[in-house]
N, C-alpha and C. Protein backbone atom coordinates (compact mmCIF):
# COMPACT_ATOMS: atom_id res chain seq x y z
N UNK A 1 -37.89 12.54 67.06
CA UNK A 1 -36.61 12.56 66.36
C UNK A 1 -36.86 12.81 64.89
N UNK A 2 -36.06 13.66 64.43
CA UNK A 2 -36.80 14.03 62.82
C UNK A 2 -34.98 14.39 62.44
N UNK A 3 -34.60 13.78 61.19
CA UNK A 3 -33.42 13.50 60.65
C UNK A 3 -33.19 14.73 59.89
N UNK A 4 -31.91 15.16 59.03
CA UNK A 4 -31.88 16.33 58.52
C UNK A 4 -32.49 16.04 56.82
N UNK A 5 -32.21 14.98 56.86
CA UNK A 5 -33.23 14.93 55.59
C UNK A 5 -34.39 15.14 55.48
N UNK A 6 -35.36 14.51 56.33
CA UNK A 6 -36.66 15.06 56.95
C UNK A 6 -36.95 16.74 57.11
N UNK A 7 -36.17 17.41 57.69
CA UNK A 7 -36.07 18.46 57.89
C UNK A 7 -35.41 19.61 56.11
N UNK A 8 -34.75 18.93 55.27
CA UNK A 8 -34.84 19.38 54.23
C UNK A 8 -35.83 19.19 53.56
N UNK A 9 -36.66 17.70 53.57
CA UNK A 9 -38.21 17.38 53.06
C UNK A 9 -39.45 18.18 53.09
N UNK A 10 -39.02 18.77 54.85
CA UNK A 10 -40.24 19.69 55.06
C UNK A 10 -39.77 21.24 54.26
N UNK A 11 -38.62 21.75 54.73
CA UNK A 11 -38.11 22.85 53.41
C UNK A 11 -38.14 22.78 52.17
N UNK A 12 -38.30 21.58 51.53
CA UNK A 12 -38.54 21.98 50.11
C UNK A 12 -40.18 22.05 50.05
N UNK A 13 -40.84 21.39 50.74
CA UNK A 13 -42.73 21.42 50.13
C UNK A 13 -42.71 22.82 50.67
N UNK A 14 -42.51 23.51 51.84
CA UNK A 14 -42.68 24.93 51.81
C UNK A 14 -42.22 25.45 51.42
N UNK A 15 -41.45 25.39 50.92
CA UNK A 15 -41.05 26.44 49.71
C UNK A 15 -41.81 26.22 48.33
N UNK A 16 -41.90 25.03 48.16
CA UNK A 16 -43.11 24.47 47.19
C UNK A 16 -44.08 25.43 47.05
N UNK A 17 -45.14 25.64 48.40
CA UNK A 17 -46.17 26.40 48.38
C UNK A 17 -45.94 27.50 48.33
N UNK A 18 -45.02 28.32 48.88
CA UNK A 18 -44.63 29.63 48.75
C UNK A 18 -44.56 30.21 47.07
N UNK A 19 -43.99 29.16 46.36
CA UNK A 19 -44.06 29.54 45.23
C UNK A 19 -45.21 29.22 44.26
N UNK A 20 -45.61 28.51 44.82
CA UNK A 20 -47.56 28.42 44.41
C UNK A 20 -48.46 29.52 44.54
N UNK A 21 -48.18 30.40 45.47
CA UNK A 21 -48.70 31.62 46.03
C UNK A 21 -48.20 32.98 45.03
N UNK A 22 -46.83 32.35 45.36
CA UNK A 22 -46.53 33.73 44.54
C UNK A 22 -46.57 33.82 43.05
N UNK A 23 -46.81 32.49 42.55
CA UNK A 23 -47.35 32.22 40.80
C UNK A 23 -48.72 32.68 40.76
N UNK A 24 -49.52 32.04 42.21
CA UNK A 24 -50.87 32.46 41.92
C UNK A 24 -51.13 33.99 42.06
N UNK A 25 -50.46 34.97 42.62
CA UNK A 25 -50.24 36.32 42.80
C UNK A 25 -49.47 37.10 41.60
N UNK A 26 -48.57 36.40 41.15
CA UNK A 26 -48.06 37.70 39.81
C UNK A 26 -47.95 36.74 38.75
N UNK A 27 -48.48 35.39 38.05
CA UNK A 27 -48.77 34.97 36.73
C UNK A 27 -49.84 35.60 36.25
N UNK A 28 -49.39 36.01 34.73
CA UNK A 28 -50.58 36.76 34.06
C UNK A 28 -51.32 36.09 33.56
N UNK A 29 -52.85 35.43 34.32
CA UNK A 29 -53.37 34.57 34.39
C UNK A 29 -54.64 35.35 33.51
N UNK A 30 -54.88 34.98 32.84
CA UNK A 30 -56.55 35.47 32.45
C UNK A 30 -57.42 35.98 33.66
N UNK A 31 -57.82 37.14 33.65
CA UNK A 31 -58.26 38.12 34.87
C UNK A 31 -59.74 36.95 35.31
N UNK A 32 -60.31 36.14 34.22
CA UNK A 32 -61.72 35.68 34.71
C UNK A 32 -60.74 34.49 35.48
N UNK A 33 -60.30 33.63 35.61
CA UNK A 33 -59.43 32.66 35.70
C UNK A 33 -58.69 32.98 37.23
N UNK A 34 -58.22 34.60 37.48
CA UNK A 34 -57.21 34.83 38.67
C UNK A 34 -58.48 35.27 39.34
N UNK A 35 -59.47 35.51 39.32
CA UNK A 35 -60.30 36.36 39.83
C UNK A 35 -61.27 34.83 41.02
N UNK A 36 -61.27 34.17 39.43
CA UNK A 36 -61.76 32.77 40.38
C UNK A 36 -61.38 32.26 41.62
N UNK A 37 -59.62 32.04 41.25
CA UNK A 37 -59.20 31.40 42.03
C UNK A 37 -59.33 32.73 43.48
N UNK A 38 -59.86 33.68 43.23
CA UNK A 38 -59.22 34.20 44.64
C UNK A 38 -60.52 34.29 45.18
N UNK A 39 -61.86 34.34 44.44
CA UNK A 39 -62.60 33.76 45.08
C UNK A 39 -63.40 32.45 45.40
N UNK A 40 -62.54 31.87 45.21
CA UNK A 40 -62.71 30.64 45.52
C UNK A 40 -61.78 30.49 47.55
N UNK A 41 -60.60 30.72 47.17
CA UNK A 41 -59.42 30.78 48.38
C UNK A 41 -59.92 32.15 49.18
N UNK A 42 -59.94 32.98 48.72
CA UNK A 42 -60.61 34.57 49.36
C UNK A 42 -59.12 34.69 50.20
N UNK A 43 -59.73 35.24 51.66
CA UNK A 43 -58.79 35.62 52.25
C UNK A 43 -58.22 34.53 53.08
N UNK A 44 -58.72 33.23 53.24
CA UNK A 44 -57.84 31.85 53.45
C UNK A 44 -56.60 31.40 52.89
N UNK A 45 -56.61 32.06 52.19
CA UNK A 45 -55.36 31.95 51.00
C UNK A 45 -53.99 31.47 51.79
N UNK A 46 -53.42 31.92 52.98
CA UNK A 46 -52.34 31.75 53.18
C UNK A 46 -52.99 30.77 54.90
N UNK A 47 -53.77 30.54 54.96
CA UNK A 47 -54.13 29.64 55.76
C UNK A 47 -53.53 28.79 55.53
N UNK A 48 -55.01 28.47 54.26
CA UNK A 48 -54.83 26.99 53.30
C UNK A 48 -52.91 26.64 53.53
N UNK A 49 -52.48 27.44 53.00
CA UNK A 49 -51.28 27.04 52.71
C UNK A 49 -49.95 26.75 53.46
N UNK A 50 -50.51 27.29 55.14
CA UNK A 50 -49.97 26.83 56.15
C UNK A 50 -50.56 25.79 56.89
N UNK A 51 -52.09 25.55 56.44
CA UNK A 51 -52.30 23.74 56.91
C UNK A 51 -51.32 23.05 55.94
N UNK A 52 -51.51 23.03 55.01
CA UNK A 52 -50.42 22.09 53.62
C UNK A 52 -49.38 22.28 54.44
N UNK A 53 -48.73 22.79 54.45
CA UNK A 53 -47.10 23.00 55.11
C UNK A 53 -47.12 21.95 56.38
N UNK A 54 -48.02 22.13 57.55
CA UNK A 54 -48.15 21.65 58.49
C UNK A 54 -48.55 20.18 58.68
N UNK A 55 -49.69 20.07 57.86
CA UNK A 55 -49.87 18.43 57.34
C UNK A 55 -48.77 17.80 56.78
N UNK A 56 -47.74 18.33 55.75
CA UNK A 56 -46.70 17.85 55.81
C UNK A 56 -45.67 17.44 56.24
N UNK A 57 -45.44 18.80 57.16
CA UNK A 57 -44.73 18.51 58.43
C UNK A 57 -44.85 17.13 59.45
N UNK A 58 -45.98 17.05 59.78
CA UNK A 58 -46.45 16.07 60.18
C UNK A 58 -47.05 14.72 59.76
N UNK A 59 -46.85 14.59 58.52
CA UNK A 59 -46.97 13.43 57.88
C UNK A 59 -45.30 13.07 57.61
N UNK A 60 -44.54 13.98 57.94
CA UNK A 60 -42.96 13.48 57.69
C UNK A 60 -42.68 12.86 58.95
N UNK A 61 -42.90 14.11 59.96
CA UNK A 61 -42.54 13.38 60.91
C UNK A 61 -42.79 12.44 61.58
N UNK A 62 -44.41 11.50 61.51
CA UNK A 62 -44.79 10.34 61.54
C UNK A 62 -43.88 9.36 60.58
N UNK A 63 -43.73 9.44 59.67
CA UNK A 63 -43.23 8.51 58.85
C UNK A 63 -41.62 8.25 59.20
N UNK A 64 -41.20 9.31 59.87
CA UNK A 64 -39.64 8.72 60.75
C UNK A 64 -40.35 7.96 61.72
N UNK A 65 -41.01 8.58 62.62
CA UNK A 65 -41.29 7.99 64.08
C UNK A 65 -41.94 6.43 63.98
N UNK A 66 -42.04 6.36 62.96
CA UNK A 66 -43.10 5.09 61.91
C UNK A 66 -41.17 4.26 62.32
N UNK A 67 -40.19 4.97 61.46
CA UNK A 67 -39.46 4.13 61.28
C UNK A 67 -38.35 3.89 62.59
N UNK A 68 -38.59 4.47 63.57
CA UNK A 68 -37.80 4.50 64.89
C UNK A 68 -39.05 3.61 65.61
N UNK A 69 -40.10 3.00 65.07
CA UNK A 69 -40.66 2.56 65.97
C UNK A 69 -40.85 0.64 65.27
N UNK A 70 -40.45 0.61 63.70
CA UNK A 70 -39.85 -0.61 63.29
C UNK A 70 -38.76 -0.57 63.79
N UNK A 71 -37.46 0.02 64.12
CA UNK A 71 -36.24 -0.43 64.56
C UNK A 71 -36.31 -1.14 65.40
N UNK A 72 -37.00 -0.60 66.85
CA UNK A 72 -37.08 -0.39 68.26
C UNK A 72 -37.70 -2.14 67.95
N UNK A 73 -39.03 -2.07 67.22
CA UNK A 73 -39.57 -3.81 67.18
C UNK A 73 -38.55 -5.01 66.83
N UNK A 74 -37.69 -4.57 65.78
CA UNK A 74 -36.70 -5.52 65.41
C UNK A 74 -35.65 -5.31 66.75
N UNK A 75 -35.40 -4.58 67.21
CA UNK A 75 -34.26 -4.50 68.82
C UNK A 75 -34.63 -5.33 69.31
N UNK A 76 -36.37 -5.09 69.84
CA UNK A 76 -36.90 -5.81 70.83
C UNK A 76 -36.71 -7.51 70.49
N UNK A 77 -37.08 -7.33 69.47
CA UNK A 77 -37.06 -9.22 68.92
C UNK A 77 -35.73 -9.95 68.84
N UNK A 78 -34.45 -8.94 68.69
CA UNK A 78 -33.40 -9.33 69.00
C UNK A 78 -32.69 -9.60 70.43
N UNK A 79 -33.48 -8.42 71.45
CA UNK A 79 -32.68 -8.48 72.60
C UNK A 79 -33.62 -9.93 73.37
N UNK A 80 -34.78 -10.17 72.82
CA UNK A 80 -35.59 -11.48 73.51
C UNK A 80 -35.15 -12.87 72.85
N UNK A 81 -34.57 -13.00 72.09
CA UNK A 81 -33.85 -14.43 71.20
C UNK A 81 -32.94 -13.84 71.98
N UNK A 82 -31.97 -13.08 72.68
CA UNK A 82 -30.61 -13.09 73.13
C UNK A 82 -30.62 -13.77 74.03
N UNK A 83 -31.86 -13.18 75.13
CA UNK A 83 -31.81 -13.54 76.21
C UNK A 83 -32.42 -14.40 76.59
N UNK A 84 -33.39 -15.16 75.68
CA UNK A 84 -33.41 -16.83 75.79
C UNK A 84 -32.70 -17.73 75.90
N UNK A 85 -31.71 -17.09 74.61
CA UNK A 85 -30.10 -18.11 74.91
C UNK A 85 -29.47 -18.25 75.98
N UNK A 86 -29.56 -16.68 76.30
CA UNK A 86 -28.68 -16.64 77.60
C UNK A 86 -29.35 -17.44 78.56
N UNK A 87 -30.68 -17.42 79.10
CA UNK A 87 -31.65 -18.40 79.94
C UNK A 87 -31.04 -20.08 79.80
N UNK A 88 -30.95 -20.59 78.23
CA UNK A 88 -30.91 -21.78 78.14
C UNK A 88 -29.59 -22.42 78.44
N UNK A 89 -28.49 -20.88 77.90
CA UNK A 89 -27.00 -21.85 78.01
C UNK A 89 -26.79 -21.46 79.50
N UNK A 90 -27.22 -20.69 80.48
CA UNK A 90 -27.37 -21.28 82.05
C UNK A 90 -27.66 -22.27 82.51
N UNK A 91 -28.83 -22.92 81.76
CA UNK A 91 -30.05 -24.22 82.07
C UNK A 91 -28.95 -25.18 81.85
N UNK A 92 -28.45 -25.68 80.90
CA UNK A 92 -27.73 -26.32 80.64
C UNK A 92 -26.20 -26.50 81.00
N UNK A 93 -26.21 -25.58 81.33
CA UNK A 93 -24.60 -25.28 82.37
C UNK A 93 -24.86 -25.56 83.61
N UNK A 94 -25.36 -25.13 84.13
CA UNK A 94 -26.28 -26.16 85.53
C UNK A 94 -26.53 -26.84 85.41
N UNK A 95 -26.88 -28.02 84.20
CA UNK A 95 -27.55 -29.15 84.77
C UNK A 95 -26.09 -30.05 84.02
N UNK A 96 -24.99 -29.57 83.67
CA UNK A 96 -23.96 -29.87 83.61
C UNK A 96 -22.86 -30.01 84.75
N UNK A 97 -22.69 -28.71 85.29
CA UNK A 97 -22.60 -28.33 86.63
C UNK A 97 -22.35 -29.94 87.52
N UNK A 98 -24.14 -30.14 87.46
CA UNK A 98 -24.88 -30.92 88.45
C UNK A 98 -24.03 -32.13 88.12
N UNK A 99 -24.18 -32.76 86.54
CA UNK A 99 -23.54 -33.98 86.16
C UNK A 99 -22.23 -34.38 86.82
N UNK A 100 -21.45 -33.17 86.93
CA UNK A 100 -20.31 -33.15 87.35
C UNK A 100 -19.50 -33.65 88.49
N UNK A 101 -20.95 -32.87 89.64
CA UNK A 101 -20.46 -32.80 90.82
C UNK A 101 -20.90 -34.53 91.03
N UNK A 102 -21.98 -34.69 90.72
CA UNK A 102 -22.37 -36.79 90.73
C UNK A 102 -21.31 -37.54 90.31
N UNK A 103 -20.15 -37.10 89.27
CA UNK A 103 -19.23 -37.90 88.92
C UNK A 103 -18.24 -37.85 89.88
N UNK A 104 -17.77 -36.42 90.11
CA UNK A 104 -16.59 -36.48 91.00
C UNK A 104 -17.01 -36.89 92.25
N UNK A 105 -17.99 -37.23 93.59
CA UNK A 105 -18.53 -37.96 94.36
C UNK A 105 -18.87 -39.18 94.18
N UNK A 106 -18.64 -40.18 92.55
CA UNK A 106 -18.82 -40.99 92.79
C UNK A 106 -17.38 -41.84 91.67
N UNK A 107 -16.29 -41.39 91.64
CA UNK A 107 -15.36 -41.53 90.92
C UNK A 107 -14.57 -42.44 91.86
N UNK A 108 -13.81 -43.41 91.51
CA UNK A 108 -12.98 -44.39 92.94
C UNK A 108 -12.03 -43.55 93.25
N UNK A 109 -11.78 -43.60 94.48
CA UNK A 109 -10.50 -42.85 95.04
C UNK A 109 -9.08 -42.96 94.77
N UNK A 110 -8.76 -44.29 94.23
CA UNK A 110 -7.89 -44.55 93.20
C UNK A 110 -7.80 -44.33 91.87
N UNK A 111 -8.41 -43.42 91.21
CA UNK A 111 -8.66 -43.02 90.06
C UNK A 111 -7.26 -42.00 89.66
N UNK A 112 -6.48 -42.14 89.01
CA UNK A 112 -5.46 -41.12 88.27
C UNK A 112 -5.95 -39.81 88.37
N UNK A 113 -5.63 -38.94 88.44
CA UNK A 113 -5.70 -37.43 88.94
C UNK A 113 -6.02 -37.11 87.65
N UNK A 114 -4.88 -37.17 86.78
CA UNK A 114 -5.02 -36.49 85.28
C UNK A 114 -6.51 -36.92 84.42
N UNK A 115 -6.62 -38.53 85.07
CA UNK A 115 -7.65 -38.74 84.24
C UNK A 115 -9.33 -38.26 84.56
N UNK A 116 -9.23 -38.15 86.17
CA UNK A 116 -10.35 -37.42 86.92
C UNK A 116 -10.36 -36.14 86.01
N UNK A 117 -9.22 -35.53 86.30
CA UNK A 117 -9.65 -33.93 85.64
C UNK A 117 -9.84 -33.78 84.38
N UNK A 118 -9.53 -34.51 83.04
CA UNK A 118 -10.12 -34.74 82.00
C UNK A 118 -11.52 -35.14 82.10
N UNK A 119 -11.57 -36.26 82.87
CA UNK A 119 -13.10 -36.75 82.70
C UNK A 119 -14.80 -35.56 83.13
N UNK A 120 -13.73 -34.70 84.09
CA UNK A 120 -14.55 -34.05 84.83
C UNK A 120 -14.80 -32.76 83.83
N UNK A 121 -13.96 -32.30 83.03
CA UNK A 121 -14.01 -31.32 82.39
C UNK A 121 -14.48 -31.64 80.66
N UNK A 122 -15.37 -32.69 80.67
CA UNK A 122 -16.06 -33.25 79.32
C UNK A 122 -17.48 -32.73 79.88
N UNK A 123 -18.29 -31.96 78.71
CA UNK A 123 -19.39 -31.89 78.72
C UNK A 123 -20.37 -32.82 77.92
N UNK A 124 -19.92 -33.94 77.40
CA UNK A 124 -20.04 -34.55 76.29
C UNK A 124 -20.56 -36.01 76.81
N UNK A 125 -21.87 -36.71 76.65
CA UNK A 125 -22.10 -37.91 77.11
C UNK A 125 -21.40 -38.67 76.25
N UNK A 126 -21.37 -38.94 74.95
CA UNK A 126 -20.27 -39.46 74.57
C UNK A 126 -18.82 -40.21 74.59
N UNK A 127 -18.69 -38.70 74.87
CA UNK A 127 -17.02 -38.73 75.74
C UNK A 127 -17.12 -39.34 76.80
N UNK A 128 -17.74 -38.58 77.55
CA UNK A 128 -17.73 -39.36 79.23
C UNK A 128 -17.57 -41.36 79.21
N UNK A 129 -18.62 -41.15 78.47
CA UNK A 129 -18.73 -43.07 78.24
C UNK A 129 -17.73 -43.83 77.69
N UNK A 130 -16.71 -42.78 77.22
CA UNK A 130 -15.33 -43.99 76.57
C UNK A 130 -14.79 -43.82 77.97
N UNK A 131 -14.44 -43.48 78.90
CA UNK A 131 -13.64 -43.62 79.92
C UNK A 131 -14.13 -44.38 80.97
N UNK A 132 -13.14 -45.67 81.04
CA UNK A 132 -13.14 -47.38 81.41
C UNK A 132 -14.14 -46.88 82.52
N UNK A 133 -13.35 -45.79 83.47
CA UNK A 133 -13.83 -45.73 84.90
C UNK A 133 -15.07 -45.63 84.41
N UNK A 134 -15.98 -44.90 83.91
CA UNK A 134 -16.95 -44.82 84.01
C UNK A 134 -17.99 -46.19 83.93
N UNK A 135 -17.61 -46.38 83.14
CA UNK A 135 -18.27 -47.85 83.04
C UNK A 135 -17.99 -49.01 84.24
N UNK A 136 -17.45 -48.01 85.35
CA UNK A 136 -17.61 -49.22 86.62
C UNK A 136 -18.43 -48.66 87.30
N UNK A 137 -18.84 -47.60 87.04
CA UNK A 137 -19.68 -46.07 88.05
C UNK A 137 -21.68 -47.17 88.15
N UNK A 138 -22.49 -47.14 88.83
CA UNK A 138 -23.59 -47.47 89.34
C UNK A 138 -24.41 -47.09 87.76
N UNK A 139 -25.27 -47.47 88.20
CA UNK A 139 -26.44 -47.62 87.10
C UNK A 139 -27.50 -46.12 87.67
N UNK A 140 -27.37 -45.80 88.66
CA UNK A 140 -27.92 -44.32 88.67
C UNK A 140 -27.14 -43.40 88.50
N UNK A 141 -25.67 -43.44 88.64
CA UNK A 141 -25.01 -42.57 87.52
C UNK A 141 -25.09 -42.31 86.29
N UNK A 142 -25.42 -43.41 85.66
CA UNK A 142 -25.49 -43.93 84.17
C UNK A 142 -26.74 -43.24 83.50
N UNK A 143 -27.96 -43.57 84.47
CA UNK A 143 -29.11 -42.81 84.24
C UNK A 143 -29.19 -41.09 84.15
N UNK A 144 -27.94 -40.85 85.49
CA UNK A 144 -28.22 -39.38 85.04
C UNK A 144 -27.45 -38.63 83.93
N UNK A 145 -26.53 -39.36 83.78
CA UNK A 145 -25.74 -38.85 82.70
C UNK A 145 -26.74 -39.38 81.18
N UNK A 146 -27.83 -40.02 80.93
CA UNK A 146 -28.74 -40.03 80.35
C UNK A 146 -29.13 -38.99 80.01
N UNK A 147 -30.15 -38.67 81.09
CA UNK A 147 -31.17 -37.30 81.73
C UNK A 147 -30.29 -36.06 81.08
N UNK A 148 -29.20 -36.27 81.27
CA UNK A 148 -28.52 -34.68 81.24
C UNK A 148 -28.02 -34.65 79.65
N UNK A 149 -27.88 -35.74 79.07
CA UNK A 149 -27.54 -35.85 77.48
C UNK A 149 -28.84 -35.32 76.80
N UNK A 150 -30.12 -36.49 77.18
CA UNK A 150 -31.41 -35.91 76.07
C UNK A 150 -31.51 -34.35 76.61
N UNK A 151 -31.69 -33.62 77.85
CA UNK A 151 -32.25 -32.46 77.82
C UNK A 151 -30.90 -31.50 77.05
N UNK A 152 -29.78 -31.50 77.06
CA UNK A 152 -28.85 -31.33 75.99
C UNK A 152 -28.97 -31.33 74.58
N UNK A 153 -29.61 -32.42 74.52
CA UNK A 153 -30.17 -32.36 72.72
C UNK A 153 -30.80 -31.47 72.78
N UNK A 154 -32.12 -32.16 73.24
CA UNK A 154 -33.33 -31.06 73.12
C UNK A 154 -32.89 -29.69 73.17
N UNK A 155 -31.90 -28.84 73.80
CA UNK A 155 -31.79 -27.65 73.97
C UNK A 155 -31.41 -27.34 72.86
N UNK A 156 -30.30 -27.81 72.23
CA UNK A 156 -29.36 -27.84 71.23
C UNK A 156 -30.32 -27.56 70.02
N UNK A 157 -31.28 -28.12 69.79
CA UNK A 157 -32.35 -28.00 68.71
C UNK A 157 -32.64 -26.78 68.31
N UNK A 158 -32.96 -26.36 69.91
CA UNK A 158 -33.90 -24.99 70.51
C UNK A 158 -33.14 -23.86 70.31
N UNK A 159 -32.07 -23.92 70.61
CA UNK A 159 -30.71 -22.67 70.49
C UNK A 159 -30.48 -22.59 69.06
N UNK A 160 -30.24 -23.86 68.13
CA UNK A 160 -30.43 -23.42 66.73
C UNK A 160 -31.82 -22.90 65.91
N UNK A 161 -32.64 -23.04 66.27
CA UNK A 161 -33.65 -22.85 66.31
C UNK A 161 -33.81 -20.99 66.66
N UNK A 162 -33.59 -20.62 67.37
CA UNK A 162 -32.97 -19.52 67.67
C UNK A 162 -32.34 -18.77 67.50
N UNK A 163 -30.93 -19.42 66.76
CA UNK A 163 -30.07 -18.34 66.09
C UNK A 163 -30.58 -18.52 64.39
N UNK A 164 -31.22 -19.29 63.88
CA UNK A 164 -31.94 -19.10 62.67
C UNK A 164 -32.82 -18.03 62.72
N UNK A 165 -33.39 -18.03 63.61
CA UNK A 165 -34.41 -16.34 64.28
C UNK A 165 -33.53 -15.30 63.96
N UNK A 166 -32.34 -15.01 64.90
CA UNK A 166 -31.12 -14.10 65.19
C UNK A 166 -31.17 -14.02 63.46
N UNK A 167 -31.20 -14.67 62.10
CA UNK A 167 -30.11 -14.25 61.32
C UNK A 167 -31.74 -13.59 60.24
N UNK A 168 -32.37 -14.17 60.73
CA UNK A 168 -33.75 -13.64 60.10
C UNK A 168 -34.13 -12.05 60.59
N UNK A 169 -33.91 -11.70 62.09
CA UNK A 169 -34.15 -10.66 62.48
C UNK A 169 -32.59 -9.68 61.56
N UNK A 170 -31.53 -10.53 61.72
CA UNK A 170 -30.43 -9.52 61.13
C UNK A 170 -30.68 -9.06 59.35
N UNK A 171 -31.51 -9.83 58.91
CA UNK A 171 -31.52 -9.67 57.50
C UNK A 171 -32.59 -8.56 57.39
N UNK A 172 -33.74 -8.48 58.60
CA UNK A 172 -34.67 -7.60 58.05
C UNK A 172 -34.18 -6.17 58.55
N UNK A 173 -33.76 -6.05 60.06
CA UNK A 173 -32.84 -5.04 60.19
C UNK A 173 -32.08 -4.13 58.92
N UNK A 174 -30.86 -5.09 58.64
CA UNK A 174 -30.50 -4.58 57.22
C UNK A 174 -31.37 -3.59 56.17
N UNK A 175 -32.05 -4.68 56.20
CA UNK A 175 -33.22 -4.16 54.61
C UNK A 175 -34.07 -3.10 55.45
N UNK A 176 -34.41 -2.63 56.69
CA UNK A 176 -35.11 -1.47 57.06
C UNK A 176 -33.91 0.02 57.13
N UNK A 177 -32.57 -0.63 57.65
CA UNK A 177 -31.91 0.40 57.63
C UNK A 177 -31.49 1.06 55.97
N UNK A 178 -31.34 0.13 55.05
CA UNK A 178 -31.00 0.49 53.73
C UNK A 178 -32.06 1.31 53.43
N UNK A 179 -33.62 1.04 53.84
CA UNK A 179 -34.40 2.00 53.26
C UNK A 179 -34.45 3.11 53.76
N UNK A 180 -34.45 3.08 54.93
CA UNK A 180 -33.87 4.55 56.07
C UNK A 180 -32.88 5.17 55.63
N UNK A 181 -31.85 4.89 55.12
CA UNK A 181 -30.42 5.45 54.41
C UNK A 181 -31.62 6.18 53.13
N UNK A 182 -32.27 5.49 52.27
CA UNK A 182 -32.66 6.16 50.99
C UNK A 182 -34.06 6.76 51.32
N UNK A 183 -34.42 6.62 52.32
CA UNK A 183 -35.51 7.76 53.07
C UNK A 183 -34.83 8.89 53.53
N UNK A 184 -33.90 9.21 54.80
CA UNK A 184 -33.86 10.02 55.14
C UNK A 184 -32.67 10.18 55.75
N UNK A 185 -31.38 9.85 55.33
CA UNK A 185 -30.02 9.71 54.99
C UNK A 185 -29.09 9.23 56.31
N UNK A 186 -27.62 9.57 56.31
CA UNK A 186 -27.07 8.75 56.75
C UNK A 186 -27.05 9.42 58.12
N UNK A 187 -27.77 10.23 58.77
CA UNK A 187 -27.63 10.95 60.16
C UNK A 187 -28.60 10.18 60.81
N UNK A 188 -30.00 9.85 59.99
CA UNK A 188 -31.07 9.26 60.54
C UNK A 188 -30.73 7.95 61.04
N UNK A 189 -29.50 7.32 60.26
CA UNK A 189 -29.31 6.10 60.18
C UNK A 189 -28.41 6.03 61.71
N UNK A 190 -27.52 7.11 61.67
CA UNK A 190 -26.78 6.87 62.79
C UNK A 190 -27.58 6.80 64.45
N UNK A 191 -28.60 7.74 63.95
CA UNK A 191 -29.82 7.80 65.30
C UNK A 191 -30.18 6.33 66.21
N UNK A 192 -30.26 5.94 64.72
CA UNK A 192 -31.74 4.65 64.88
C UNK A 192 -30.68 3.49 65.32
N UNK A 193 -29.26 3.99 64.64
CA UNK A 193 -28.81 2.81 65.61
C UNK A 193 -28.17 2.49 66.72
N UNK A 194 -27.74 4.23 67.28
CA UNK A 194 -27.66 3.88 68.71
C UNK A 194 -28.70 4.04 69.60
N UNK A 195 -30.19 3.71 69.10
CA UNK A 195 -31.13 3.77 69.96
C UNK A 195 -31.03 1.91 69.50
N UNK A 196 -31.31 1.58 68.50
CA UNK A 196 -30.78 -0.36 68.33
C UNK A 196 -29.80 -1.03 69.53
N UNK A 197 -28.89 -0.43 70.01
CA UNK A 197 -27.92 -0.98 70.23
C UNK A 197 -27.92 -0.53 71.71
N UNK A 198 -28.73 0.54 72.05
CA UNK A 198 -28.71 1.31 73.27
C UNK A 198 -29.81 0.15 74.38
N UNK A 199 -30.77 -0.45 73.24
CA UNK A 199 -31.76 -1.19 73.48
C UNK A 199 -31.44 -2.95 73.95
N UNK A 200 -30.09 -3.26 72.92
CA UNK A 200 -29.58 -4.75 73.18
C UNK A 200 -29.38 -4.79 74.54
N UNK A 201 -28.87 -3.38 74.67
CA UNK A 201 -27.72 -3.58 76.32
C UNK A 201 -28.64 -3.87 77.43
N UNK A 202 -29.51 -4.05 77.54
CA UNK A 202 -30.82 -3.62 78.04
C UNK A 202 -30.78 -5.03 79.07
N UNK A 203 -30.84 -5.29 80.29
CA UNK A 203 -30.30 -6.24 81.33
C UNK A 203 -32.02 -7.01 80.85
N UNK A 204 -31.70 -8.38 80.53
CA UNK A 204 -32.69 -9.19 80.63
C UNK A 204 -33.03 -9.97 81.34
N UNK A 205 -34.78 -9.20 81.45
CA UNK A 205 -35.61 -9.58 82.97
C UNK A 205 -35.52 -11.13 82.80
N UNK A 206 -35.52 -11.57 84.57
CA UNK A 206 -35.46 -13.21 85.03
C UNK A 206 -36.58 -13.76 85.29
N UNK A 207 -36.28 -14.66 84.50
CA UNK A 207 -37.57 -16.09 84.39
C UNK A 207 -37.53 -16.95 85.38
């Protein structure tokens, strides 16, 4: 992928040399002086000057592919913090899930309807524990609604932990695309980011 700025980059150094050639061909150079240089270059003369062209060429176009291949690293590091989250807020929705189904199997059958379906729809150990019923519920209920609070924290840590990542990867993003804008303008920019974004969508493999 080589941007149109890139592609004006490589048009101006050849034209660069072209006019190096043709200074070194009709400037009225001191004859000991023009005589040198041509034997020095001889009949390589326009070689030389199509490796230069070509080394350039190709030192440009590394230096995009340089920068489609930082994007692609910052994608990658974004679409793997995504889909951790996504891993964890499953983990935790299941083992919520689970809490759930232990309450409503062990809730009295005389229990108020309205207050079952409030109680049932708290994800919150907290919460759960102000409601009287609960506090008549067994002591291995009690325990698991424990179990399912600490691994809740703990996650909770981990997911912020995570989107502090997310805002670190968004800041360097930024600062690579701004230099890409003043490298090699706003077409390059549009490239790199629907190959970014082409990359998020990207179905994340199961753990």
């Amino acid at each position: 992928m080589r941007s149109k700025m890139s592609i004006k980059f490589q048009s101006y150094h050849a034209m660069k040399i072209k006019v190096i050639a043709n200074f070194l061909k009709q400037v009225n150079l001191n004859n000991l002086i023009k005589r040198l240089i041509y034997n020095i270059l001889g009949s390589h003369i326009n070689f030389i000057f199509y490796f230069i062209t070509l080394y350039l060429i190709v030192l440009t176009g590394c230096q995009t592919k340089d920068f489609a291949n930082q994007i692609m690293a910052i994608s990658e590091a974004e679409h793997n913090i995504k889909c951790e989250l996504e891993v964890m807020k499953k983990e935790i929705n299941k083992e919520w899930d689970t809490m759930n189904e232990s309450l409503d199997d062990h809730l009295p059958a005389d229990m108020a309807e309205q207050e079952k379906v409030n109680m049932l729809k708290v994800r919150n150990a907290n919460l759960i524990r102000m409601f009287n019923t609960f506090k008549t519920l067994d002591s291995e209920i009690k325990d698991q609604l424990r179990s399912v609070e600490k691994k809740d924290s703990m996650m909770a840590i981990e997911i912020n932990l995570l989107k502090e990542k997310l805002i670190e990867v968004e800041h360097n993003k930024m600062e690579l695309f701004n230099e890409i804008l003043k490298e090699n303008g706003q077409t390059a920019i549009l490239e790199l980011k629907e190959m970014y974004q082409k990359n998020l969508l990207k179905t994340c493999s199961s753990k």
